[in-house]
PDB file of N, CA and C in Angstrom:
ATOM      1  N   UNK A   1       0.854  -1.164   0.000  1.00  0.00           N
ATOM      2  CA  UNK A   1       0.000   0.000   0.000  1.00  0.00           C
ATOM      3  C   UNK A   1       0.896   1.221   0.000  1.00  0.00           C
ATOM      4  N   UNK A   2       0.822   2.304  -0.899  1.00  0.00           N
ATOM      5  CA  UNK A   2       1.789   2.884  -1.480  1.00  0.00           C
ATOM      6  C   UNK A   2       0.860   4.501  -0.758  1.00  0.00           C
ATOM      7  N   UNK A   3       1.045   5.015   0.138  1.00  0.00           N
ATOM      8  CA  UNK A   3       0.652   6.110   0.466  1.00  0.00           C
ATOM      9  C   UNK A   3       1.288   7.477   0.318  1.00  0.00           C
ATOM     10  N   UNK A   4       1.535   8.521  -0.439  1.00  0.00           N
ATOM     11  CA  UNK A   4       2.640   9.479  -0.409  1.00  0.00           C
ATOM     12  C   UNK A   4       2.849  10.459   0.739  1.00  0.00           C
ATOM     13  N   UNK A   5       3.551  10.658   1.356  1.00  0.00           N
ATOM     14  CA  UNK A   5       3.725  10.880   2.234  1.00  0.00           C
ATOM     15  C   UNK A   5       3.678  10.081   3.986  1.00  0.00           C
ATOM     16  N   UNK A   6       3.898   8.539   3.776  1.00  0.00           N
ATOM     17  CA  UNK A   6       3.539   7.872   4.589  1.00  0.00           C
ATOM     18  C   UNK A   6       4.592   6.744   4.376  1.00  0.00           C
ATOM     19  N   UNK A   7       5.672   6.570   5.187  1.00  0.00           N
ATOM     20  CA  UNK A   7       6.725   5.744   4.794  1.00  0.00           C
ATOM     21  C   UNK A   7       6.738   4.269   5.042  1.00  0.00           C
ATOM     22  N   UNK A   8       7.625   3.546   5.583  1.00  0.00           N
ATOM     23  CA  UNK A   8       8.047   2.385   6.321  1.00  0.00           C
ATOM     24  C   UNK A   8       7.609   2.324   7.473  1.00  0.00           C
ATOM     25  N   UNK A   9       8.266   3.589   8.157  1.00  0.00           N
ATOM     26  CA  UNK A   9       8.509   3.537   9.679  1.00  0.00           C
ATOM     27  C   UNK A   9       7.186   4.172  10.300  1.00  0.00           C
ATOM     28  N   UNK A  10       6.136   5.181   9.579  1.00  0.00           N
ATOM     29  CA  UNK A  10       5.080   5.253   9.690  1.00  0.00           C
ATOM     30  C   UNK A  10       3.851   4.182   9.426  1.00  0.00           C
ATOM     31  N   UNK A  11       4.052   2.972   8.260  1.00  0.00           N
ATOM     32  CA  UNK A  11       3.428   2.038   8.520  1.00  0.00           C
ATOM     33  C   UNK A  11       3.913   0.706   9.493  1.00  0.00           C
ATOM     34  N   UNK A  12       5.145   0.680   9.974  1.00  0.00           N
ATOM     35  CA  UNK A  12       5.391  -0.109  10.465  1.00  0.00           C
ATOM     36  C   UNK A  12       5.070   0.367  12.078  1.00  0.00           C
ATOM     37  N   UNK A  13       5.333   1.756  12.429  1.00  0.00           N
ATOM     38  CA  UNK A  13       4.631   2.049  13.904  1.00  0.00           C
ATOM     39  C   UNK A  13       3.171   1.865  14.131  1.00  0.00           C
ATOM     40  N   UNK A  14       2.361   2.454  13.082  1.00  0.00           N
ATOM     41  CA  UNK A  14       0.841   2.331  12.891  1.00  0.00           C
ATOM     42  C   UNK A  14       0.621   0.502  13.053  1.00  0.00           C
ATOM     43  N   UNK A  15       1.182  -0.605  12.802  1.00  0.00           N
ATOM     44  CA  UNK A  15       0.689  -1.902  13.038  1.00  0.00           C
ATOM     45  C   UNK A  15       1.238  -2.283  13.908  1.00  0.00           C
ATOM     46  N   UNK A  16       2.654  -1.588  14.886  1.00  0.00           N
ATOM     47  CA  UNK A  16       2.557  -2.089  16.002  1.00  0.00           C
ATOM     48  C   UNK A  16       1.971  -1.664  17.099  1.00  0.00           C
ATOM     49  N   UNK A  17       1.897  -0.077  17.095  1.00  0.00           N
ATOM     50  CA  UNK A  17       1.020   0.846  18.175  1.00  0.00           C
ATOM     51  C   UNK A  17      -0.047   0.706  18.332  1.00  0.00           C
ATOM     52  N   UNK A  18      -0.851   0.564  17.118  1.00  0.00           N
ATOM     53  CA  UNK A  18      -2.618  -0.053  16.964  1.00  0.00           C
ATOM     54  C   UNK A  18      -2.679  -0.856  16.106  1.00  0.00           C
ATOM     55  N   UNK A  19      -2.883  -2.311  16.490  1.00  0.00           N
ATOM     56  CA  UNK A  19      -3.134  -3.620  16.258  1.00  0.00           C
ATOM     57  C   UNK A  19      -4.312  -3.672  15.511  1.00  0.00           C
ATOM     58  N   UNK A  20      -5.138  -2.407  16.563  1.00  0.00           N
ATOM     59  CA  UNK A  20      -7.069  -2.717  15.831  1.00  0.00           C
ATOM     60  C   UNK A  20      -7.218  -1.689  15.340  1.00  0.00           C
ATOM     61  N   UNK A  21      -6.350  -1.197  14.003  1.00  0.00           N
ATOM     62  CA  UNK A  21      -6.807  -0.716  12.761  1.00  0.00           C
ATOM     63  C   UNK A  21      -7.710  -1.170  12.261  1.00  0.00           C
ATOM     64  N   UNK A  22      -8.733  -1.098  11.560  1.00  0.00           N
ATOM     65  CA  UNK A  22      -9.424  -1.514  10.328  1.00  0.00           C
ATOM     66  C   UNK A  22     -10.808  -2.554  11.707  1.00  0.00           C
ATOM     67  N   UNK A  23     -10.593  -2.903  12.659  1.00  0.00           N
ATOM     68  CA  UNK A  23     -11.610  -3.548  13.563  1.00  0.00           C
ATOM     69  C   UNK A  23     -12.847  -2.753  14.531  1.00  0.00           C
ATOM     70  N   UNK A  24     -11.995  -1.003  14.492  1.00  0.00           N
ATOM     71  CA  UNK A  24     -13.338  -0.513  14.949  1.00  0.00           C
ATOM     72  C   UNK A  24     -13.518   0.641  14.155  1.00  0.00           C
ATOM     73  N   UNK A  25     -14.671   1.158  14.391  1.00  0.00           N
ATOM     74  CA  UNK A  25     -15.089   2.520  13.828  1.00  0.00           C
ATOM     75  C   UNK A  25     -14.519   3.668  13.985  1.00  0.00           C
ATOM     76  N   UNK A  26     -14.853   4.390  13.102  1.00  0.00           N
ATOM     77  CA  UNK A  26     -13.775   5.596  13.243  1.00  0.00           C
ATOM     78  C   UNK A  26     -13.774   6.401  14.489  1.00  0.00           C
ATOM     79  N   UNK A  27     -14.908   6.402  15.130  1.00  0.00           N
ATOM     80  CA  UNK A  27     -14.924   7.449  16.452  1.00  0.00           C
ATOM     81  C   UNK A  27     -14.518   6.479  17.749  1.00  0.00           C
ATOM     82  N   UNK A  28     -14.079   5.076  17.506  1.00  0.00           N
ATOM     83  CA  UNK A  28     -13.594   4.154  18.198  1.00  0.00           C
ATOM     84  C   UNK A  28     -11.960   4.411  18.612  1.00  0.00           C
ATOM     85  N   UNK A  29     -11.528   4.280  16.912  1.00  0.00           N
ATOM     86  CA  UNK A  29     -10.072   4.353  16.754  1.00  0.00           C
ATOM     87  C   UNK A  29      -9.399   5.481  16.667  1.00  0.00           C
ATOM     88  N   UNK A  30     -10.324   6.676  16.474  1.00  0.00           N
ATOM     89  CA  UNK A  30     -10.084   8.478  17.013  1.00  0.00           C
ATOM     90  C   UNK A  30      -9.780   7.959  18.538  1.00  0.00           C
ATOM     91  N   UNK A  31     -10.519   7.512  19.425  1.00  0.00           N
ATOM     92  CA  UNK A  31     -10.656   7.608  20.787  1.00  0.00           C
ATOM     93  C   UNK A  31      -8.842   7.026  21.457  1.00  0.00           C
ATOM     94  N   UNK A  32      -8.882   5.849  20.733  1.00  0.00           N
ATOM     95  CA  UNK A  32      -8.094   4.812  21.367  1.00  0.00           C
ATOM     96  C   UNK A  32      -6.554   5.388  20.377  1.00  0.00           C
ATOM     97  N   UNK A  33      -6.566   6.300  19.901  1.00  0.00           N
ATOM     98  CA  UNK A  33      -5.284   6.921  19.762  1.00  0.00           C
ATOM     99  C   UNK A  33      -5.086   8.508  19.781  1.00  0.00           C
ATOM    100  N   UNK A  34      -5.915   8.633  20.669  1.00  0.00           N
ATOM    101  CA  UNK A  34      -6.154   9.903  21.783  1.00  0.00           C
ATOM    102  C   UNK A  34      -6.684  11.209  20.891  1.00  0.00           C
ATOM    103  N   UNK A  35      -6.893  11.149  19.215  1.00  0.00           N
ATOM    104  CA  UNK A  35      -7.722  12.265  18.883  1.00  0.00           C
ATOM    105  C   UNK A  35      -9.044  12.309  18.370  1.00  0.00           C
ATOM    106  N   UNK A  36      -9.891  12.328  19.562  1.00  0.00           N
ATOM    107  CA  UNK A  36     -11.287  12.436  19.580  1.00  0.00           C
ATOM    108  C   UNK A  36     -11.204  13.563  20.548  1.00  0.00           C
ATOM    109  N   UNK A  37     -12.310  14.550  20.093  1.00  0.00           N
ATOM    110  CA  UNK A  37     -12.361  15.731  20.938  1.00  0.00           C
ATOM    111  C   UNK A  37     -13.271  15.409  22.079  1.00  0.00           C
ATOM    112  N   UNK A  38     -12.750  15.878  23.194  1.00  0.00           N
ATOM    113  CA  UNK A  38     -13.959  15.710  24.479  1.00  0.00           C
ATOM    114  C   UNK A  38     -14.653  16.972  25.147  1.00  0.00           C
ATOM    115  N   UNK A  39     -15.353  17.459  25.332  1.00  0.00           N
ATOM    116  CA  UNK A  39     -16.080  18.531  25.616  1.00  0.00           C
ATOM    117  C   UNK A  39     -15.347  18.908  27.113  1.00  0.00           C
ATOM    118  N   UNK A  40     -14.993  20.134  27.513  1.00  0.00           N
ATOM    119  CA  UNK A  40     -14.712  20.785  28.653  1.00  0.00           C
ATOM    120  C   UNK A  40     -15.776  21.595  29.443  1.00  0.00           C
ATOM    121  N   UNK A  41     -16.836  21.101  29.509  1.00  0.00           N
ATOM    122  CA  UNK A  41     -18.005  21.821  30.073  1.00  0.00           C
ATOM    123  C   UNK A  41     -18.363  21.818  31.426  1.00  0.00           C
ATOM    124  N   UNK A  42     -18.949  22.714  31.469  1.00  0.00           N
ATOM    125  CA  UNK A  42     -19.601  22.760  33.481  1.00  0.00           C
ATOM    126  C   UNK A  42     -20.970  23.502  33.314  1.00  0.00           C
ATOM    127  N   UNK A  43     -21.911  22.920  33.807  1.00  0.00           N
ATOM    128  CA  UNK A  43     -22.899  23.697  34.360  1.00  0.00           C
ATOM    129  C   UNK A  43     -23.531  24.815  33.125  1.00  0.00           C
ATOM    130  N   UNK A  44     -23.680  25.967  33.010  1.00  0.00           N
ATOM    131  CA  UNK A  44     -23.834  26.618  32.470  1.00  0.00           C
ATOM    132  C   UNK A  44     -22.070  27.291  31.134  1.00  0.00           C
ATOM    133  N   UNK A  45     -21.050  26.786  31.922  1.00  0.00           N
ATOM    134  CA  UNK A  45     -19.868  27.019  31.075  1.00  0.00           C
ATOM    135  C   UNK A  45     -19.568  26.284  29.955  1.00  0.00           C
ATOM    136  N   UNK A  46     -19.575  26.232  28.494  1.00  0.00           N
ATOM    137  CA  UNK A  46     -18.998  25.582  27.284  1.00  0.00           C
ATOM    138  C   UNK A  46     -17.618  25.918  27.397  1.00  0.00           C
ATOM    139  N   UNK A  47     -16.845  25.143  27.514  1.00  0.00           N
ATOM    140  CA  UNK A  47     -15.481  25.346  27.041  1.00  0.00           C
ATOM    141  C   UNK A  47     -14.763  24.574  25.831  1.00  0.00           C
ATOM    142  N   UNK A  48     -13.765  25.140  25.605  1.00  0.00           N
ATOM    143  CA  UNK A  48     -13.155  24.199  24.002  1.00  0.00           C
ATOM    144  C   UNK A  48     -13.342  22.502  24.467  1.00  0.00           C
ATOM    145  N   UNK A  49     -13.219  22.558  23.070  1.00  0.00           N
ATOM    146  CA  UNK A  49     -13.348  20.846  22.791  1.00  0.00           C
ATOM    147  C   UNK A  49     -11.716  20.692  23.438  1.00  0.00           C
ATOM    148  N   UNK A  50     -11.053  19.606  23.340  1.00  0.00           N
ATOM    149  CA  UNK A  50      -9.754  18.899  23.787  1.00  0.00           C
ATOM    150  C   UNK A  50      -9.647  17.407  23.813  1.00  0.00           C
ATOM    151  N   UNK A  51      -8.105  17.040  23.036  1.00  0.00           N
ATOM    152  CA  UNK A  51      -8.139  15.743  22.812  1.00  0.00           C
ATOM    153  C   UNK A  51      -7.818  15.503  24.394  1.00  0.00           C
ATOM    154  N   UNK A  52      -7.200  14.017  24.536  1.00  0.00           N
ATOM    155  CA  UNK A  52      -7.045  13.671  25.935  1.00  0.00           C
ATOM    156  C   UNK A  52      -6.963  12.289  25.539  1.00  0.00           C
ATOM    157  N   UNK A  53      -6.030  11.472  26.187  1.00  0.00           N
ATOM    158  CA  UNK A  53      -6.379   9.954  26.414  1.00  0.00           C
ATOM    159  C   UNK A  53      -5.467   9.675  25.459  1.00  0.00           C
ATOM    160  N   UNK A  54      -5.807   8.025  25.599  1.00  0.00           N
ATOM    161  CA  UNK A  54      -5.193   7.670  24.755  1.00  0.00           C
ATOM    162  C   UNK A  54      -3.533   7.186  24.235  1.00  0.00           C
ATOM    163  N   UNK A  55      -3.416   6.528  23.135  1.00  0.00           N
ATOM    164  CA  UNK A  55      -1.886   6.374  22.567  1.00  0.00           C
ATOM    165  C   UNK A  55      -0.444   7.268  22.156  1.00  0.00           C
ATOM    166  N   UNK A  56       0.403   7.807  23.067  1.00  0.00           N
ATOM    167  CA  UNK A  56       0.644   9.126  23.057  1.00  0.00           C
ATOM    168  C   UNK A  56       1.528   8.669  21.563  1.00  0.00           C
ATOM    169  N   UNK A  57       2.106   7.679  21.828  1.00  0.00           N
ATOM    170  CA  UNK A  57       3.182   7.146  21.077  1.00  0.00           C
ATOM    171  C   UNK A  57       2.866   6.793  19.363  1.00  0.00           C
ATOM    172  N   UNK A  58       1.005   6.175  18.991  1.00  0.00           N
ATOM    173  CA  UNK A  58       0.918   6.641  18.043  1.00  0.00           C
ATOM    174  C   UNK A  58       0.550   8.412  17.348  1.00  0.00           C
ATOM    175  N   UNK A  59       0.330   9.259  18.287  1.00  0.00           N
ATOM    176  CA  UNK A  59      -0.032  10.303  17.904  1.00  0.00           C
ATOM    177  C   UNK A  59       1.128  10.772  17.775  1.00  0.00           C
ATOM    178  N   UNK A  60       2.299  10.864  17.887  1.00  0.00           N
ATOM    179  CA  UNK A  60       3.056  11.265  17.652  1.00  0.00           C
ATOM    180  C   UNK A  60       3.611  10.604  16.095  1.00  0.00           C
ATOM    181  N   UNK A  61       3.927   9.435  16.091  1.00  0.00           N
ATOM    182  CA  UNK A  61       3.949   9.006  14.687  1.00  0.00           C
ATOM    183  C   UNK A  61       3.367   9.910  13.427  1.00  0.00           C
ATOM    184  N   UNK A  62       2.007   9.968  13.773  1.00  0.00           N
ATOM    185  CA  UNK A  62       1.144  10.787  13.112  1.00  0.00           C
ATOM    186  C   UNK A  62       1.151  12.211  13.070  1.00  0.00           C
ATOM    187  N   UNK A  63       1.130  12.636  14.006  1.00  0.00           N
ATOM    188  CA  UNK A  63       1.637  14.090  13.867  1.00  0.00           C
ATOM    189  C   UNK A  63       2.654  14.096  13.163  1.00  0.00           C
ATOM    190  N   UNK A  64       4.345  13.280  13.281  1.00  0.00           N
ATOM    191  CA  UNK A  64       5.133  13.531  11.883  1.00  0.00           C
ATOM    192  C   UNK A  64       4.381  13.428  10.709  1.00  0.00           C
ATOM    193  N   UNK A  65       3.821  12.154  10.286  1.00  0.00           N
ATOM    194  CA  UNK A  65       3.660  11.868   8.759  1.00  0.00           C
ATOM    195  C   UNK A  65       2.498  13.217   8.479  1.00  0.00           C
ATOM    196  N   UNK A  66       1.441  13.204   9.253  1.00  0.00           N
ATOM    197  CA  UNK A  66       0.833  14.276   8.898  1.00  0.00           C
ATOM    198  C   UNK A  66       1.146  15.469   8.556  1.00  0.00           C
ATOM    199  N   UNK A  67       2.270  16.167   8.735  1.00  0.00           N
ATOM    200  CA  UNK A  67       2.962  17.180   8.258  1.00  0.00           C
ATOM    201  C   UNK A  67       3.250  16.675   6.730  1.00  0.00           C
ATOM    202  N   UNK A  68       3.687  15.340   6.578  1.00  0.00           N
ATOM    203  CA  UNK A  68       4.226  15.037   5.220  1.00  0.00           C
ATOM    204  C   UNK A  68       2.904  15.106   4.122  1.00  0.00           C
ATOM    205  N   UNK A  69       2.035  14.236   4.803  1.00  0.00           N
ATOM    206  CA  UNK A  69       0.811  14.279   3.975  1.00  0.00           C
ATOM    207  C   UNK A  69       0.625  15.397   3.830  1.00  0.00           C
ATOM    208  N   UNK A  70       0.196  16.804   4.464  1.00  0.00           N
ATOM    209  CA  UNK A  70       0.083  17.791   4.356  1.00  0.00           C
ATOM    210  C   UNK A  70       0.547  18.987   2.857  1.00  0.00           C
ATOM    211  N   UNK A  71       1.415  18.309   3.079  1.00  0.00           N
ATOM    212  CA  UNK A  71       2.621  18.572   2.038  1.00  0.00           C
ATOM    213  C   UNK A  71       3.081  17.832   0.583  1.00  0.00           C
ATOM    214  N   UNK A  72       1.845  16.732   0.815  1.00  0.00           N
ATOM    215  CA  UNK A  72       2.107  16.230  -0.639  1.00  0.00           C
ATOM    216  C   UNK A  72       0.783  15.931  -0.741  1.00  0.00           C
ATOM    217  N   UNK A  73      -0.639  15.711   0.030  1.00  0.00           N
ATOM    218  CA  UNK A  73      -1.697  15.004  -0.866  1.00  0.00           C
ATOM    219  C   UNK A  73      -2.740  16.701  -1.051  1.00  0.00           C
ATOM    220  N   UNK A  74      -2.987  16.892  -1.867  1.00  0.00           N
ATOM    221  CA  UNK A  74      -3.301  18.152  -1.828  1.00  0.00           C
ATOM    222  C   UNK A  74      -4.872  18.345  -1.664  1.00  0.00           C
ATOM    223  N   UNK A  75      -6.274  17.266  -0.805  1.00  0.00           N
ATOM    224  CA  UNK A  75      -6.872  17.252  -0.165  1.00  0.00           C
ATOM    225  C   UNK A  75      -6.358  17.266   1.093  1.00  0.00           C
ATOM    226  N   UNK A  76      -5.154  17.275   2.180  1.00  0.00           N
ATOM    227  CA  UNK A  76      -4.785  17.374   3.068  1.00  0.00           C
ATOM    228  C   UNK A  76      -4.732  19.100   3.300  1.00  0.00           C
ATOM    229  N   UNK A  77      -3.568  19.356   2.140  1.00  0.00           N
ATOM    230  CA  UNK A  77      -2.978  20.692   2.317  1.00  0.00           C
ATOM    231  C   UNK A  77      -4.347  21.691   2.248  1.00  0.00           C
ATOM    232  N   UNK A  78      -5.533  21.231   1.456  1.00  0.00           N
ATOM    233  CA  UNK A  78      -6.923  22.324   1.069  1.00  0.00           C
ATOM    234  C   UNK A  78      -7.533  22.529   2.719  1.00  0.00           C
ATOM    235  N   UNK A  79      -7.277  21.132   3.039  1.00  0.00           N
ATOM    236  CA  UNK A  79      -8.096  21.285   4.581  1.00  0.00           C
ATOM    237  C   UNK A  79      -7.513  21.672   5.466  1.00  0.00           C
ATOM    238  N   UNK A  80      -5.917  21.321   5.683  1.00  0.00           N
ATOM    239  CA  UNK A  80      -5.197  22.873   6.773  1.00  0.00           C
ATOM    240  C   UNK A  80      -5.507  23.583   6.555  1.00  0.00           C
ATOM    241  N   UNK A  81      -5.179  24.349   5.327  1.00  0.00           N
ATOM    242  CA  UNK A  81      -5.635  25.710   4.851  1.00  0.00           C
ATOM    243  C   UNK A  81      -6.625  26.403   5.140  1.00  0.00           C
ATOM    244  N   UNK A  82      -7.539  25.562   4.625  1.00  0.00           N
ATOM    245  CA  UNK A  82      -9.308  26.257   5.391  1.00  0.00           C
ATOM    246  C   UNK A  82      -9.021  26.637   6.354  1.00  0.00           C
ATOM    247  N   UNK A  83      -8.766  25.319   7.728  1.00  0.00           N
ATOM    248  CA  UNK A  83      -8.902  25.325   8.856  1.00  0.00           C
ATOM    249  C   UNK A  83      -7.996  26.514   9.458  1.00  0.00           C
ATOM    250  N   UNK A  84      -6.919  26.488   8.754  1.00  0.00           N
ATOM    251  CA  UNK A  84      -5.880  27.980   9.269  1.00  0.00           C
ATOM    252  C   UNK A  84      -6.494  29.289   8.858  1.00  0.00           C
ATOM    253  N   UNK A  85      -7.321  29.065   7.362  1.00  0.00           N
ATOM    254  CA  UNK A  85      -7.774  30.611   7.094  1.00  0.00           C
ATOM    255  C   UNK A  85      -9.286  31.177   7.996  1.00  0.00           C
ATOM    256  N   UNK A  86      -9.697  29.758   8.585  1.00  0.00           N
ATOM    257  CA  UNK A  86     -10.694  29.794   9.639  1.00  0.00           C
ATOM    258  C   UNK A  86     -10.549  30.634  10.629  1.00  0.00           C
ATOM    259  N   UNK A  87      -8.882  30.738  11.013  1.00  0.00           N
ATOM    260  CA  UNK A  87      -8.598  31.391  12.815  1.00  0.00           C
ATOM    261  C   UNK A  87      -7.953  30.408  13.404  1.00  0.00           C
ATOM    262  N   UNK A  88      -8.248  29.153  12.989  1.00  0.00           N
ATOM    263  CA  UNK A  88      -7.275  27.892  13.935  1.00  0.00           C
ATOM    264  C   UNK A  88      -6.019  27.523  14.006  1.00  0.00           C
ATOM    265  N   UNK A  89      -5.607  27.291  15.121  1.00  0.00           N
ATOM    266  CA  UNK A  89      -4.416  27.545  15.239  1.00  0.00           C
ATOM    267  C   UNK A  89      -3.522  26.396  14.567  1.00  0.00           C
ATOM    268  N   UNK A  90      -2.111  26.355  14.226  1.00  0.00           N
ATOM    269  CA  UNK A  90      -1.616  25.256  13.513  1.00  0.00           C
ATOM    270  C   UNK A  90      -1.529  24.274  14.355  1.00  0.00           C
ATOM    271  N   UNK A  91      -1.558  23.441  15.380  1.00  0.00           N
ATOM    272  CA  UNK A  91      -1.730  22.583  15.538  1.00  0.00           C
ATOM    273  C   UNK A  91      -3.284  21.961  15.788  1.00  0.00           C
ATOM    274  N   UNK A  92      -3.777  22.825  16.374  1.00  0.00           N
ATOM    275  CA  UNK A  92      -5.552  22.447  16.078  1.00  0.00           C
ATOM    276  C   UNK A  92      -5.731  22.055  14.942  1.00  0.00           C
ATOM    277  N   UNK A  93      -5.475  22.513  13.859  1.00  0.00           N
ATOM    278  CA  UNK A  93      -5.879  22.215  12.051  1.00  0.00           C
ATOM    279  C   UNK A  93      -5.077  20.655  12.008  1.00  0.00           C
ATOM    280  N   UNK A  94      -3.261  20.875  12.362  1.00  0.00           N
ATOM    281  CA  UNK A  94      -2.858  19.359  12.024  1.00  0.00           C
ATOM    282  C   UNK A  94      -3.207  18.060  12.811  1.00  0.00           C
ATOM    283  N   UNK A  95      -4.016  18.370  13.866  1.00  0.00           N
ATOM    284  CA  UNK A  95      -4.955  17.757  15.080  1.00  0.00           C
ATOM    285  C   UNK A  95      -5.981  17.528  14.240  1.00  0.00           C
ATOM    286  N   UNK A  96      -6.889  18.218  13.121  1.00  0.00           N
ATOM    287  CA  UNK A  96      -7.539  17.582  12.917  1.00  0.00           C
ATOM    288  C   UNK A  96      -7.497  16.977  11.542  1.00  0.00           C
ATOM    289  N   UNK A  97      -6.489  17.400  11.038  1.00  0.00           N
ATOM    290  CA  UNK A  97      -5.746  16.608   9.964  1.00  0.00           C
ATOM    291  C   UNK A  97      -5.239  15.034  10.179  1.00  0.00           C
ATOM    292  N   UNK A  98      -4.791  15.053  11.797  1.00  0.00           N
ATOM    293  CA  UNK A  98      -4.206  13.550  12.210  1.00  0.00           C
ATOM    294  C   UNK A  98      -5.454  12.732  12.106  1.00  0.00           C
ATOM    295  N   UNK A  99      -6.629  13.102  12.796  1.00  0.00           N
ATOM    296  CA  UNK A  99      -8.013  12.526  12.711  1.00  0.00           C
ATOM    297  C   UNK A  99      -8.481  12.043  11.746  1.00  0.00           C
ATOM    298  N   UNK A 100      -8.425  13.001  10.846  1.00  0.00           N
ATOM    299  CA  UNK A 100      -9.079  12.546   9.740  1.00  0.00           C
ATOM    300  C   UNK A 100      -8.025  11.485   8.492  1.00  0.00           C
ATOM    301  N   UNK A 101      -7.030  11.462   8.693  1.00  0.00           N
ATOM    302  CA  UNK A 101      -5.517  10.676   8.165  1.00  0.00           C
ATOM    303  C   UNK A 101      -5.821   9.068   8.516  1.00  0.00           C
ATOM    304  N   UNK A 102      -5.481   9.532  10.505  1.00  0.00           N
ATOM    305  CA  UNK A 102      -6.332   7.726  11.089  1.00  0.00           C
ATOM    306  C   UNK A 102      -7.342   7.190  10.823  1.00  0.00           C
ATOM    307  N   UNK A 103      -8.387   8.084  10.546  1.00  0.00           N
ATOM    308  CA  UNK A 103      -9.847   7.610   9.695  1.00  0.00           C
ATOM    309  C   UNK A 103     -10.255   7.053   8.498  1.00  0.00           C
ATOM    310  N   UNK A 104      -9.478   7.512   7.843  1.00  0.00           N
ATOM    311  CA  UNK A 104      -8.762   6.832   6.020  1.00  0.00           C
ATOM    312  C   UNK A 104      -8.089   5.712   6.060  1.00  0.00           C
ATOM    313  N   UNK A 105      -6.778   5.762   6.867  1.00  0.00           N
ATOM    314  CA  UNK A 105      -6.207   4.656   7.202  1.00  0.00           C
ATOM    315  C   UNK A 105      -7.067   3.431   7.330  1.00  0.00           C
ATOM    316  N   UNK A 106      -8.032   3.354   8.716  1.00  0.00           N
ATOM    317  CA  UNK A 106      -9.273   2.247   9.408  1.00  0.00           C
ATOM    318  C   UNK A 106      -9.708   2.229   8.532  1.00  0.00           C
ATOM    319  N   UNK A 107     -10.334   3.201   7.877  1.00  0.00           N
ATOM    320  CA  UNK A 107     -11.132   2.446   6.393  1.00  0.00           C
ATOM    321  C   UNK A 107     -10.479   1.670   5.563  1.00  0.00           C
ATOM    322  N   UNK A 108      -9.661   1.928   4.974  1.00  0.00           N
ATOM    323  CA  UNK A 108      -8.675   1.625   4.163  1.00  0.00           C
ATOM    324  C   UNK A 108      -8.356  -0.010   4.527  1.00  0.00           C
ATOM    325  N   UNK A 109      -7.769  -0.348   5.999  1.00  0.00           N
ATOM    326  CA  UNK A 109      -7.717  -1.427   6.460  1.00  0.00           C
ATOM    327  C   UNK A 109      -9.062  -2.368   6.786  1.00  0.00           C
ATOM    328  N   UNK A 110      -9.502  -1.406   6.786  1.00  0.00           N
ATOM    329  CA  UNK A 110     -11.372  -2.475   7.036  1.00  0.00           C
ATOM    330  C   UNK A 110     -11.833  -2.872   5.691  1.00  0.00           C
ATOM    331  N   UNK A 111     -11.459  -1.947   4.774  1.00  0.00           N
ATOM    332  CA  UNK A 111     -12.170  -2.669   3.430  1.00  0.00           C
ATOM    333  C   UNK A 111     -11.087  -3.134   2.317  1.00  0.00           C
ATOM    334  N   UNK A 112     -10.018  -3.093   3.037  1.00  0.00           N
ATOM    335  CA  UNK A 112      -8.605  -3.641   2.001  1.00  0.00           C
ATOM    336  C   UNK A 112      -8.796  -2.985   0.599  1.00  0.00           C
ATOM    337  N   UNK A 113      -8.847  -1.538   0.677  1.00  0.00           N
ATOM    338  CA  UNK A 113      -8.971  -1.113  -0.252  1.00  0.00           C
ATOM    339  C   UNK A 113      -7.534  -0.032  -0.534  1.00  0.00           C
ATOM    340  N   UNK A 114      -7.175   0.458  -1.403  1.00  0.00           N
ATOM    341  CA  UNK A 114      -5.775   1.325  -2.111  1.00  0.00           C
ATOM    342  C   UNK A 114      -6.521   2.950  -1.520  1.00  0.00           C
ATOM    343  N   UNK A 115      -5.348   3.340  -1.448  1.00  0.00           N
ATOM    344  CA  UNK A 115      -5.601   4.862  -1.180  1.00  0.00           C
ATOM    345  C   UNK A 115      -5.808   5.581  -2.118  1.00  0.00           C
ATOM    346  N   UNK A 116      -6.969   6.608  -2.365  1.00  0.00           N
ATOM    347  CA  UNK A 116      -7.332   7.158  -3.411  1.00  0.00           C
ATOM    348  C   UNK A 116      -7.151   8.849  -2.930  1.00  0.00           C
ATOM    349  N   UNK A 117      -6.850   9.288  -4.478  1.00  0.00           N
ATOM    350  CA  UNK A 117      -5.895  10.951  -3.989  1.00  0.00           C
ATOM    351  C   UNK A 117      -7.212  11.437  -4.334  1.00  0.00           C
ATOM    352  N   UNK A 118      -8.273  12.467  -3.186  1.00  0.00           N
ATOM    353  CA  UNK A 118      -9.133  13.021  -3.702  1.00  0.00           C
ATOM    354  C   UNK A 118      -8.554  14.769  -4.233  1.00  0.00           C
ATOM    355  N   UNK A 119      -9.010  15.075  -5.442  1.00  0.00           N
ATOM    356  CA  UNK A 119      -8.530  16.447  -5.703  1.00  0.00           C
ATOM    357  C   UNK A 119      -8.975  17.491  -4.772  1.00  0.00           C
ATOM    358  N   UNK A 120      -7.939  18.787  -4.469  1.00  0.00           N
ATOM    359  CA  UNK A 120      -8.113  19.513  -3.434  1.00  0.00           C
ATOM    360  C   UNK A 120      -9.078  20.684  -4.134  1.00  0.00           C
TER     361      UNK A 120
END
């Protein structure tokens, strides 16, 4: 599986850090590699969303390659962009760039299917 921006050492950490790729759902495998947002609320107070939990060791993996993807699949780079020309800050945007990266991935492994470059 030939991903650009996604090497050896990024697929070889991704199958040892999380085993259950492709076995749960995406708001499963957001959770269990710590970027799923959790609400900071009280009472009458909303506060920001915030990741928490979780696999520190694959998010970090990901946070590298995600910079790479960023930088070469150019549906990655359209959606930082937004998200930066939004107000968000650069790691919030590549936070939710990692999310949505691990989410492709699980699919990808759940339906043994090739990675497809959507145009930006």
């Amino acid at each position: 599986m030939a991903i650009d921006g996604i090497g050896d050492v990024t697929a070889a950490s991704l199958l040892a850090y999380l085993p259950e790729l492709g076995q749960l759902d995406r708001r499963q495998i957001a959770a269990l590699a710590g970027l799923a947002p959790y609400n900071v609320d009280s009472g009458q107070k909303r506060g920001k969303r915030r990741i928490r939990g979780g696999r520190m060791a694959i998010r970090n993996v990901l946070y590298m390659a995600c910079w790479s993807v960023i930088r070469k699949q150019p549906d990655f780079k359209a959606r930082y962009d937004r998200l930066r020309s939004n107000g968000k800050c650069a790691k919030l945007a590549v936070t939710a760039c990692m999310r949505v990266l691990l989410t492709r991935l699980n699919a990808m492994a759940r339906d043994r299917t090739e990675w497809i470059v959507i145009p930006g």
